[in-house]
PDB file of N, CA and C in Angstrom:
ATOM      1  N   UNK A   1      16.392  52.588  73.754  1.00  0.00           N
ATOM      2  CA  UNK A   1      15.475  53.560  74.294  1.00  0.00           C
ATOM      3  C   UNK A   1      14.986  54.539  73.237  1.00  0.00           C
ATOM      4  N   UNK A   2      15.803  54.772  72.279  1.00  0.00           N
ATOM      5  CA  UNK A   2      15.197  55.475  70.962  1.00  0.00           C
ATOM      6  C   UNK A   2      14.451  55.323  70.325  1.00  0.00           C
ATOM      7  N   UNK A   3      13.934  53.963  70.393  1.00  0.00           N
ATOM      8  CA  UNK A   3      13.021  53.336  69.034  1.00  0.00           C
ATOM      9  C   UNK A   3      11.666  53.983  69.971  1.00  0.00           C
ATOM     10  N   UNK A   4      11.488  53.992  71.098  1.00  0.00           N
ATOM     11  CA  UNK A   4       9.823  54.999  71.548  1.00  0.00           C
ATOM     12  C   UNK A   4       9.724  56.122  71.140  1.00  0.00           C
ATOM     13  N   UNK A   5      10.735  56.705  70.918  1.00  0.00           N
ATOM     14  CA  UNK A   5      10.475  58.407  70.136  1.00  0.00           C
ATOM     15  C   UNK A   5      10.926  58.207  68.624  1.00  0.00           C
ATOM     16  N   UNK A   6      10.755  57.276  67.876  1.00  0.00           N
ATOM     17  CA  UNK A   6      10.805  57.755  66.734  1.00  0.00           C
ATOM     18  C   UNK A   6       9.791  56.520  65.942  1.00  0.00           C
ATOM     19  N   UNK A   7      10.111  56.389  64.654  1.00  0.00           N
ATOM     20  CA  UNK A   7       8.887  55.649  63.989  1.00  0.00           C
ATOM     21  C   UNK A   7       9.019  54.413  63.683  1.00  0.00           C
ATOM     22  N   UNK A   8      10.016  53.662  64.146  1.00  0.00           N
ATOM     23  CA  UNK A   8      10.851  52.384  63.262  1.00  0.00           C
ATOM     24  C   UNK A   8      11.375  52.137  64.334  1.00  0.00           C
ATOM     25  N   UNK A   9      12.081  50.920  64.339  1.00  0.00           N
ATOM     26  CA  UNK A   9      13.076  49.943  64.910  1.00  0.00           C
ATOM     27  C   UNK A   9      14.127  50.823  64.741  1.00  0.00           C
ATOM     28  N   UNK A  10      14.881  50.971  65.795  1.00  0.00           N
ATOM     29  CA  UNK A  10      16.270  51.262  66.722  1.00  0.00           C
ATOM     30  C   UNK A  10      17.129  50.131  66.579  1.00  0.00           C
ATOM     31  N   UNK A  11      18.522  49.382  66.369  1.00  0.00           N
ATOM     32  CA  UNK A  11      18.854  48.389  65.992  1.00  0.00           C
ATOM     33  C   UNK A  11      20.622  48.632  66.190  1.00  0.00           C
ATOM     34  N   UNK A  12      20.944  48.607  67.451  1.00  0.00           N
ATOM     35  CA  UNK A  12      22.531  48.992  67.731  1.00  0.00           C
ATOM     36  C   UNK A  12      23.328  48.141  67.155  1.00  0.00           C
ATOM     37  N   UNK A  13      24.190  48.844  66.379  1.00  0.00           N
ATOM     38  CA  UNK A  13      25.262  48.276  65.618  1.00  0.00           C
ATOM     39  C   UNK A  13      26.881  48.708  66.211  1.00  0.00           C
ATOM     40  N   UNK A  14      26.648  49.412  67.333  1.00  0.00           N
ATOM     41  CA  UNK A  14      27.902  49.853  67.415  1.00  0.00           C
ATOM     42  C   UNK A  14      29.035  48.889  67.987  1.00  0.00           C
ATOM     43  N   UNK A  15      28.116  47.840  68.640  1.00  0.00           N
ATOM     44  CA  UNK A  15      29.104  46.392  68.992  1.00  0.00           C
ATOM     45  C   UNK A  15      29.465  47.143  70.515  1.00  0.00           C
ATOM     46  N   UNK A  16      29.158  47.862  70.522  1.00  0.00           N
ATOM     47  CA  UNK A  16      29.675  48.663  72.270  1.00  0.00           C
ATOM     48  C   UNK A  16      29.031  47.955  73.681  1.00  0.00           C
ATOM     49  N   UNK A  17      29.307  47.234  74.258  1.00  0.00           N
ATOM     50  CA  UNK A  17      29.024  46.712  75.377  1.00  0.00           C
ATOM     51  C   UNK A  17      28.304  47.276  76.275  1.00  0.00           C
ATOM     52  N   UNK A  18      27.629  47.396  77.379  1.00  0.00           N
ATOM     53  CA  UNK A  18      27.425  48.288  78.599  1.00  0.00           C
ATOM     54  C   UNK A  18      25.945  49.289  78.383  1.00  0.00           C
ATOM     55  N   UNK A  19      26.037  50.198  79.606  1.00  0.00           N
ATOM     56  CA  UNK A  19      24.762  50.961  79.611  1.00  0.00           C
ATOM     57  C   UNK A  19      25.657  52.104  79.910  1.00  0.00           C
ATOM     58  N   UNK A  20      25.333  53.405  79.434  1.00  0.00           N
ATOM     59  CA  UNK A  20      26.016  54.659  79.041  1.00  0.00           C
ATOM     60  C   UNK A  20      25.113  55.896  79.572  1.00  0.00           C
ATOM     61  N   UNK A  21      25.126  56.615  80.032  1.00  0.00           N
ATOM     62  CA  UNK A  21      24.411  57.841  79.929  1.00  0.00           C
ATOM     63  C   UNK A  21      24.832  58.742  79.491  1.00  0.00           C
ATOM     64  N   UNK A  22      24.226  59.837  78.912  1.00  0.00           N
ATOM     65  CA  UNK A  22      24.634  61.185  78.329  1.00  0.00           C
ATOM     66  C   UNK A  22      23.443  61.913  78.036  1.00  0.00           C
ATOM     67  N   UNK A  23      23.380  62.993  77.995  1.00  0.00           N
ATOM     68  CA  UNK A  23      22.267  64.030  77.650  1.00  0.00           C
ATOM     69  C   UNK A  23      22.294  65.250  76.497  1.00  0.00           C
ATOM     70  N   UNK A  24      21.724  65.779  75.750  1.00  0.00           N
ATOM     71  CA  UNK A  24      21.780  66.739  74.957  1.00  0.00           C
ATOM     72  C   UNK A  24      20.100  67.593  75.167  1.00  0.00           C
ATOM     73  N   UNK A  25      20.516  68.818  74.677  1.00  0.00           N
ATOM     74  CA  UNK A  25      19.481  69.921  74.718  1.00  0.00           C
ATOM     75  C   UNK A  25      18.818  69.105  73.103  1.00  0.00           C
ATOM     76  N   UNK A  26      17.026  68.910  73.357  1.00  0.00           N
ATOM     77  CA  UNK A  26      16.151  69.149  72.148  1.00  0.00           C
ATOM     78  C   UNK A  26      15.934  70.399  72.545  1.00  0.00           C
ATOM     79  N   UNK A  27      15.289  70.959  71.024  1.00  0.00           N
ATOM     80  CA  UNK A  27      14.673  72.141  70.198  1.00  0.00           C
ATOM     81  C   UNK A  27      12.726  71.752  70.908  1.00  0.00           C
ATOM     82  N   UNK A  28      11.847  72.428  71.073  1.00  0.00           N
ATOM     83  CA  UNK A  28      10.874  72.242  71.745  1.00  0.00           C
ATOM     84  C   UNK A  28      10.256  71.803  70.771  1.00  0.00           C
ATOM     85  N   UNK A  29       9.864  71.780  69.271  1.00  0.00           N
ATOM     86  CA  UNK A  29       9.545  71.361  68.451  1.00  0.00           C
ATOM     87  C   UNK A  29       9.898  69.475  68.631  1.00  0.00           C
ATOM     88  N   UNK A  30      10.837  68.952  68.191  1.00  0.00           N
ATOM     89  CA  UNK A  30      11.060  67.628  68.664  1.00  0.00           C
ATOM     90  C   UNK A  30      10.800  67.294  69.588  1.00  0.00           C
ATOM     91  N   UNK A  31      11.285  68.051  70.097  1.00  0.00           N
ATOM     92  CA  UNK A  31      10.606  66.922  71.940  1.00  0.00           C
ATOM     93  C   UNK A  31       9.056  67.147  71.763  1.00  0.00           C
ATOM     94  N   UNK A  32       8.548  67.911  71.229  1.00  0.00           N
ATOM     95  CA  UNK A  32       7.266  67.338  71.329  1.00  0.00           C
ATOM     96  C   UNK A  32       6.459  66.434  70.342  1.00  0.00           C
ATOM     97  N   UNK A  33       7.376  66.446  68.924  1.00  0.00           N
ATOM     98  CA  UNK A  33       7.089  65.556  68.148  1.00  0.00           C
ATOM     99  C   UNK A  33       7.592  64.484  69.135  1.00  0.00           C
ATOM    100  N   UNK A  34       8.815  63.992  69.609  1.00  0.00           N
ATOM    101  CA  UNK A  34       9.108  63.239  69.968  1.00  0.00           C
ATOM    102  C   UNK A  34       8.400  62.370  71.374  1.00  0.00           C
ATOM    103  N   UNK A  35       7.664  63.066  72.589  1.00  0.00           N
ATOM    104  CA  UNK A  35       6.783  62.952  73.377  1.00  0.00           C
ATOM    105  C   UNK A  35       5.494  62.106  72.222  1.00  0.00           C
ATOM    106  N   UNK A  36       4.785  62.736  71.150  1.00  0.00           N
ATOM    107  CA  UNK A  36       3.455  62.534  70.510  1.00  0.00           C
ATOM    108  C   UNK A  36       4.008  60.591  70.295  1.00  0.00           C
ATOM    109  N   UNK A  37       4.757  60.249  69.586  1.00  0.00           N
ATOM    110  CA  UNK A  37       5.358  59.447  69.132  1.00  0.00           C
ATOM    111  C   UNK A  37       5.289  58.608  69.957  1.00  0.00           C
ATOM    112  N   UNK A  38       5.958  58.919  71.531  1.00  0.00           N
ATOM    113  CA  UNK A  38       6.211  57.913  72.426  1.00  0.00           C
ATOM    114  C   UNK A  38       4.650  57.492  72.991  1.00  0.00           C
ATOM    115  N   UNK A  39       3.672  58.469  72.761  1.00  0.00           N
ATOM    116  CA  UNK A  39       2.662  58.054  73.099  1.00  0.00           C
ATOM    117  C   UNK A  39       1.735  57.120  72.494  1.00  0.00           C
ATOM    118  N   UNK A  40       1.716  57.182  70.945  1.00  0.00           N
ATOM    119  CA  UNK A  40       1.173  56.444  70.190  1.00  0.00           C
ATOM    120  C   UNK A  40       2.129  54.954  70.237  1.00  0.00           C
ATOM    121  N   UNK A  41       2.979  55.030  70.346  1.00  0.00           N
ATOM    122  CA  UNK A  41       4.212  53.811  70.266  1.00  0.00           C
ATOM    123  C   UNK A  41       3.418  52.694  71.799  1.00  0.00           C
ATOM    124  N   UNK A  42       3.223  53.737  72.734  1.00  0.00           N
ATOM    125  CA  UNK A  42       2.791  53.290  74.164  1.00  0.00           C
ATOM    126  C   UNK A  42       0.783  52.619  73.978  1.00  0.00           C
ATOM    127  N   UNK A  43       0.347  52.733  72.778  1.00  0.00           N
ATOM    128  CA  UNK A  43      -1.152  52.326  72.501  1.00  0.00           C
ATOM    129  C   UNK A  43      -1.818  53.599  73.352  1.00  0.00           C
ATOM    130  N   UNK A  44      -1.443  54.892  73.532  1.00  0.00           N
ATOM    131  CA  UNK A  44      -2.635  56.082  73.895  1.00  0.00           C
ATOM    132  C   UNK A  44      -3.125  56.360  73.574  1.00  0.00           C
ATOM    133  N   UNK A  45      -4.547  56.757  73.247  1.00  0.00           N
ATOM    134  CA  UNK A  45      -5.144  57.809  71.920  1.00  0.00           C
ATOM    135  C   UNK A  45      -4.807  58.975  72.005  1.00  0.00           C
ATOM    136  N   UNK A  46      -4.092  59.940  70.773  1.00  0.00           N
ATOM    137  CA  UNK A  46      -4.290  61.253  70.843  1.00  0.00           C
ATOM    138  C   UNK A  46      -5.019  62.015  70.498  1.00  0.00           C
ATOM    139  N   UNK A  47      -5.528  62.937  70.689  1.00  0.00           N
ATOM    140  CA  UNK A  47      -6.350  64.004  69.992  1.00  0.00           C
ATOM    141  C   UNK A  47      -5.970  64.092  69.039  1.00  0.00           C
ATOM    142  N   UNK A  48      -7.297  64.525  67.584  1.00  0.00           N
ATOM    143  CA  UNK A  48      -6.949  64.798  66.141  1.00  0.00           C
ATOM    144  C   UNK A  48      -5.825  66.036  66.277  1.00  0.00           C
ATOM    145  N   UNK A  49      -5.893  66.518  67.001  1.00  0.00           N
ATOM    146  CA  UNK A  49      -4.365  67.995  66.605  1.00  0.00           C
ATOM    147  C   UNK A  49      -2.857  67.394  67.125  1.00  0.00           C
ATOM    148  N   UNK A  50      -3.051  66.557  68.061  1.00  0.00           N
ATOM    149  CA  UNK A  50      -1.553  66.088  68.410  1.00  0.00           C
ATOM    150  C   UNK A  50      -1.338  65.549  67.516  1.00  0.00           C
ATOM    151  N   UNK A  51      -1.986  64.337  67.052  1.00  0.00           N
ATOM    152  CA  UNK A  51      -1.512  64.005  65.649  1.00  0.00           C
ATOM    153  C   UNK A  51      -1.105  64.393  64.418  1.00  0.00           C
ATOM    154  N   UNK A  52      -1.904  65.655  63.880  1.00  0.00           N
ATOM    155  CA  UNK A  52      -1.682  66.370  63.318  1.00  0.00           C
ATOM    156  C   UNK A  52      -0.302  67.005  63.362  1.00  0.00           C
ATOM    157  N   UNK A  53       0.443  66.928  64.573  1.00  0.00           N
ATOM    158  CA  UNK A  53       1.943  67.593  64.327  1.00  0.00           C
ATOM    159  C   UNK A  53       2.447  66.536  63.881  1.00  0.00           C
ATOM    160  N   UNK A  54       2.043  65.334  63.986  1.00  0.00           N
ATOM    161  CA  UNK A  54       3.262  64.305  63.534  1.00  0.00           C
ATOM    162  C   UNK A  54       3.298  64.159  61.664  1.00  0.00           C
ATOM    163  N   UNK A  55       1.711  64.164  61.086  1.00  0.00           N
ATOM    164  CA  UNK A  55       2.216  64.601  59.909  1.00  0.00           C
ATOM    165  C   UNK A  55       2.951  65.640  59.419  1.00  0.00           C
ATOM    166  N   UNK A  56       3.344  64.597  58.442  1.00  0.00           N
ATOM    167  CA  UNK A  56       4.521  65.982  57.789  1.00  0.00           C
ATOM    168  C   UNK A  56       5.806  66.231  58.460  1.00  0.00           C
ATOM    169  N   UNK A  57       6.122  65.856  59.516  1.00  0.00           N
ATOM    170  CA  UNK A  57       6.997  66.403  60.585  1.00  0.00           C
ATOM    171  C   UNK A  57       8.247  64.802  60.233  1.00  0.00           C
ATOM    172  N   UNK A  58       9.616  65.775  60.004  1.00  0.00           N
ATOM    173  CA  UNK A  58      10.762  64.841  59.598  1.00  0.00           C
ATOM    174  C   UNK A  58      11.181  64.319  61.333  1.00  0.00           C
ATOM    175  N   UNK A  59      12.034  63.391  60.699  1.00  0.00           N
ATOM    176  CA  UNK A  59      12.916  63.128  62.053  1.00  0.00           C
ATOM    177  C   UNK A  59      13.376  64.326  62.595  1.00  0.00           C
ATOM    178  N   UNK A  60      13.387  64.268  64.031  1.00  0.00           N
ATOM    179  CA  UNK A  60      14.054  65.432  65.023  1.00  0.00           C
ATOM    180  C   UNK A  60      15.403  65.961  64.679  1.00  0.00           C
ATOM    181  N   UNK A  61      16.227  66.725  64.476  1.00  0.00           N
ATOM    182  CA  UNK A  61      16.905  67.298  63.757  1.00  0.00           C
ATOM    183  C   UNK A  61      17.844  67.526  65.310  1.00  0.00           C
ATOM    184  N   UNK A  62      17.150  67.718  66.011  1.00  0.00           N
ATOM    185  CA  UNK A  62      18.152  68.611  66.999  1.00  0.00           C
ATOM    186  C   UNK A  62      18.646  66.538  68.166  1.00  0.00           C
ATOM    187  N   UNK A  63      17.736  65.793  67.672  1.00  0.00           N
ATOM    188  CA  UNK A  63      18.083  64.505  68.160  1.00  0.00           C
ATOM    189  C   UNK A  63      18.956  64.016  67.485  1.00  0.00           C
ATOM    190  N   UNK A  64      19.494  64.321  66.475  1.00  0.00           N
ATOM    191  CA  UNK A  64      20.654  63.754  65.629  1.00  0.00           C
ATOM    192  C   UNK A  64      21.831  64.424  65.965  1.00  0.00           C
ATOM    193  N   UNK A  65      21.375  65.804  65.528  1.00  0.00           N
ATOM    194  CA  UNK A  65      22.974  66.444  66.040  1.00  0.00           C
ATOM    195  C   UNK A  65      22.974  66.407  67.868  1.00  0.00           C
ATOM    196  N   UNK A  66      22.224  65.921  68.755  1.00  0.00           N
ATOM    197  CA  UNK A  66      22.885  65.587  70.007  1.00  0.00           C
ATOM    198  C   UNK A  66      23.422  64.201  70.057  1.00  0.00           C
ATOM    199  N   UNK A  67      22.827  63.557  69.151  1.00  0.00           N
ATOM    200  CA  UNK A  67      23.772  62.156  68.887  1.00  0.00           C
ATOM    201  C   UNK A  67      25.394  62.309  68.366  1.00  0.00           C
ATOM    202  N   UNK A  68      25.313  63.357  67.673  1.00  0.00           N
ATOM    203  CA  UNK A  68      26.696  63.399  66.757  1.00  0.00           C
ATOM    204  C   UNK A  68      27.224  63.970  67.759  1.00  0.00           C
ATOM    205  N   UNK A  69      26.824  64.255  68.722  1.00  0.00           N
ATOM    206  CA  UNK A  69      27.828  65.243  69.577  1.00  0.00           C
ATOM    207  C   UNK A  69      28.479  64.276  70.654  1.00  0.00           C
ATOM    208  N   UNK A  70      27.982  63.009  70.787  1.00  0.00           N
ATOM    209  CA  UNK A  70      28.530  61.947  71.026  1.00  0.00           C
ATOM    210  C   UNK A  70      29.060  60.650  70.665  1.00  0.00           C
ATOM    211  N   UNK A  71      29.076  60.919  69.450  1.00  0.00           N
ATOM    212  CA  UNK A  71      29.957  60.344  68.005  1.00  0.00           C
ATOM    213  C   UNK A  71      28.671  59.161  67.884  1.00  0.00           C
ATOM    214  N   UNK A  72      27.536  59.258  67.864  1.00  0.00           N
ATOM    215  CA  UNK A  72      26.628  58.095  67.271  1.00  0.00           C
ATOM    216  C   UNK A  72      25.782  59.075  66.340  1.00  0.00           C
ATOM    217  N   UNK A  73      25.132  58.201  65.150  1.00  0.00           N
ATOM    218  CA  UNK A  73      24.216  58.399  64.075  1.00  0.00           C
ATOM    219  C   UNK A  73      23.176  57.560  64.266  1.00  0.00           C
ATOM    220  N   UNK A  74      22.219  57.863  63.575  1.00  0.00           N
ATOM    221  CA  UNK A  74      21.012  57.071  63.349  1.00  0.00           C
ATOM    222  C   UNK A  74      20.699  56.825  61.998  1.00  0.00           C
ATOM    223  N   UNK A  75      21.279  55.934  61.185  1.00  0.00           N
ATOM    224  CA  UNK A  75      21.376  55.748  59.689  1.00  0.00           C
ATOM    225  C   UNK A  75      20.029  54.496  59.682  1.00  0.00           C
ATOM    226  N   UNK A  76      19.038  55.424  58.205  1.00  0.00           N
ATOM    227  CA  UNK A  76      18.012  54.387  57.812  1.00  0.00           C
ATOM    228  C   UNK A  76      18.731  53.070  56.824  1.00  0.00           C
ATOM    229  N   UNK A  77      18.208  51.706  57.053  1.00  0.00           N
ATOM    230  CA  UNK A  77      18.594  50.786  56.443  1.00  0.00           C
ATOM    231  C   UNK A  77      17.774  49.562  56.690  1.00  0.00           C
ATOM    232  N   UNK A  78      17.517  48.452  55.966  1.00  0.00           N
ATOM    233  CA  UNK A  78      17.286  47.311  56.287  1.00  0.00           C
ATOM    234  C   UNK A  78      17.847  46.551  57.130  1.00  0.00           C
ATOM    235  N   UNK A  79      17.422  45.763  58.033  1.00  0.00           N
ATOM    236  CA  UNK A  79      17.700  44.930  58.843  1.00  0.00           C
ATOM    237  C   UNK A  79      16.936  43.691  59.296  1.00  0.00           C
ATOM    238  N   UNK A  80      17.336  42.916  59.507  1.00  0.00           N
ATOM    239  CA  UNK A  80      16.642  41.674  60.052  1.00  0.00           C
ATOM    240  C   UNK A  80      16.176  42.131  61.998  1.00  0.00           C
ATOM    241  N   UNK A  81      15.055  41.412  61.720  1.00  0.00           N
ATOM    242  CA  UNK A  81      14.804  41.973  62.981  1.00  0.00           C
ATOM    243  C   UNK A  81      14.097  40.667  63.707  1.00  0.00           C
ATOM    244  N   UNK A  82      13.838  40.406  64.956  1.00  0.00           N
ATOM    245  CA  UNK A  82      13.203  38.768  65.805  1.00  0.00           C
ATOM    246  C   UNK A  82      11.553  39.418  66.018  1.00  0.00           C
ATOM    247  N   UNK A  83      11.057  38.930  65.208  1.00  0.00           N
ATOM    248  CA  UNK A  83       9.397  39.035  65.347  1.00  0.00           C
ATOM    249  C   UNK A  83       8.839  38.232  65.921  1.00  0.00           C
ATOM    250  N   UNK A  84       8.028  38.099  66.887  1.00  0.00           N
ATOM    251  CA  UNK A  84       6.713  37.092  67.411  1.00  0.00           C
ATOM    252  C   UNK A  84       5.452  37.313  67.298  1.00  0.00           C
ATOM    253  N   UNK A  85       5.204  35.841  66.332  1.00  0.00           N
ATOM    254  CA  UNK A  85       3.680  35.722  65.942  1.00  0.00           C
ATOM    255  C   UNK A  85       2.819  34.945  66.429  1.00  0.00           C
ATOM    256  N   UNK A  86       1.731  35.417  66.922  1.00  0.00           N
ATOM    257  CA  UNK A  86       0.734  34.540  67.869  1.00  0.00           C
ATOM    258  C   UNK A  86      -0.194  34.598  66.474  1.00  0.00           C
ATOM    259  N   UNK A  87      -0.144  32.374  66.838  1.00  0.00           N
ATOM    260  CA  UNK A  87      -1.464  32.142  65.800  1.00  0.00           C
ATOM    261  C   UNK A  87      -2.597  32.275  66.357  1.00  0.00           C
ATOM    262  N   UNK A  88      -2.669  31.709  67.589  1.00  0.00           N
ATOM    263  CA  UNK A  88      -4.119  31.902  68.084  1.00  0.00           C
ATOM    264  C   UNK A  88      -3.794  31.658  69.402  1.00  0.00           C
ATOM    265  N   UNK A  89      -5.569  31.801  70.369  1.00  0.00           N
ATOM    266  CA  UNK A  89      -4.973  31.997  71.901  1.00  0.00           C
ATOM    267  C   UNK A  89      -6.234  31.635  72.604  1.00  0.00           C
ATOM    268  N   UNK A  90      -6.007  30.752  73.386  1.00  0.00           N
ATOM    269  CA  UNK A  90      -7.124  30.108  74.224  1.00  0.00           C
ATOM    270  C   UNK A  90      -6.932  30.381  75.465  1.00  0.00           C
ATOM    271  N   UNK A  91      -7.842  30.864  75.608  1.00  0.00           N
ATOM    272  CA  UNK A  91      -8.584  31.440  77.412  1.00  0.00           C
ATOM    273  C   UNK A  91      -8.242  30.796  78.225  1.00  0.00           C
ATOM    274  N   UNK A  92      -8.555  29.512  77.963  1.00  0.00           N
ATOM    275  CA  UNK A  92      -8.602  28.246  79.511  1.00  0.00           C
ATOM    276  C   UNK A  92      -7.662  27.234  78.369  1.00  0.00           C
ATOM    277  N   UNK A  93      -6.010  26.863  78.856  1.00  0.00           N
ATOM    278  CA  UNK A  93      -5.062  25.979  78.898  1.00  0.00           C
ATOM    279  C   UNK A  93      -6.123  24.610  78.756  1.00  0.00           C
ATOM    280  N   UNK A  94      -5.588  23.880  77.614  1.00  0.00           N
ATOM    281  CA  UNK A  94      -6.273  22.295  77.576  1.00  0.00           C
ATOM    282  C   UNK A  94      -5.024  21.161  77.554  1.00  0.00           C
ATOM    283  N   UNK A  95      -5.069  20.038  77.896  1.00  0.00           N
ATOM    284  CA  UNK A  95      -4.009  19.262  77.981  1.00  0.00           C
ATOM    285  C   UNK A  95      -3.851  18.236  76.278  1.00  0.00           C
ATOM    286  N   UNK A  96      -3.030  17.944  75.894  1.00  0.00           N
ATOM    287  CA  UNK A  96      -2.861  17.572  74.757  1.00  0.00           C
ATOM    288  C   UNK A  96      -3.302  16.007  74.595  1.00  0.00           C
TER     289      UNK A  96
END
């Protein structure tokens, strides 16, 4: 669910099984970087000024330390990831 608010692939390594809930307080600054993000991630257009906060603007700060406050990190790294590539695409199905 992280990878919509931020800029990159999300990629769980923790080997942890299951679906979890938990919550932490953002800083209003992130959450709204973080909102702009989920929108462009979603194909919306934003206005030239919403965008404008996202330059320049680091990862959410107050989204990390509510992660640490539940013993997870978000460490940048390489990874292999499952991509799908469409070569091409026909309208009307033809039989071979």
């Amino acid at each position: 669910m992280l990878e919509r608010f931020l800029d990159r692939p999300v990629v769980d390594s923790t080997g942890v099984k299951g679906s979890y809930d938990f919550s932490f307080d953002l800083n209003p600054e992130d959450y709204r970087v973080m909102l702009i993000r989920a929108a462009v991630a979603a194909g919306l257009v934003m206005s030239p000024d919403a965008l404008r906060v996202l330059d320049g603007s680091p990862f959410p700060t107050s989204l990390f330390d509510g992660l640490a406050k539940v013993g997870l990190k978000l460490e940048s790294q390489r990874s292999p990831l499952d991509v799908l590539v469409v070569d091409s695409l026909r309208k009307t199905p033809t039989e071979n």
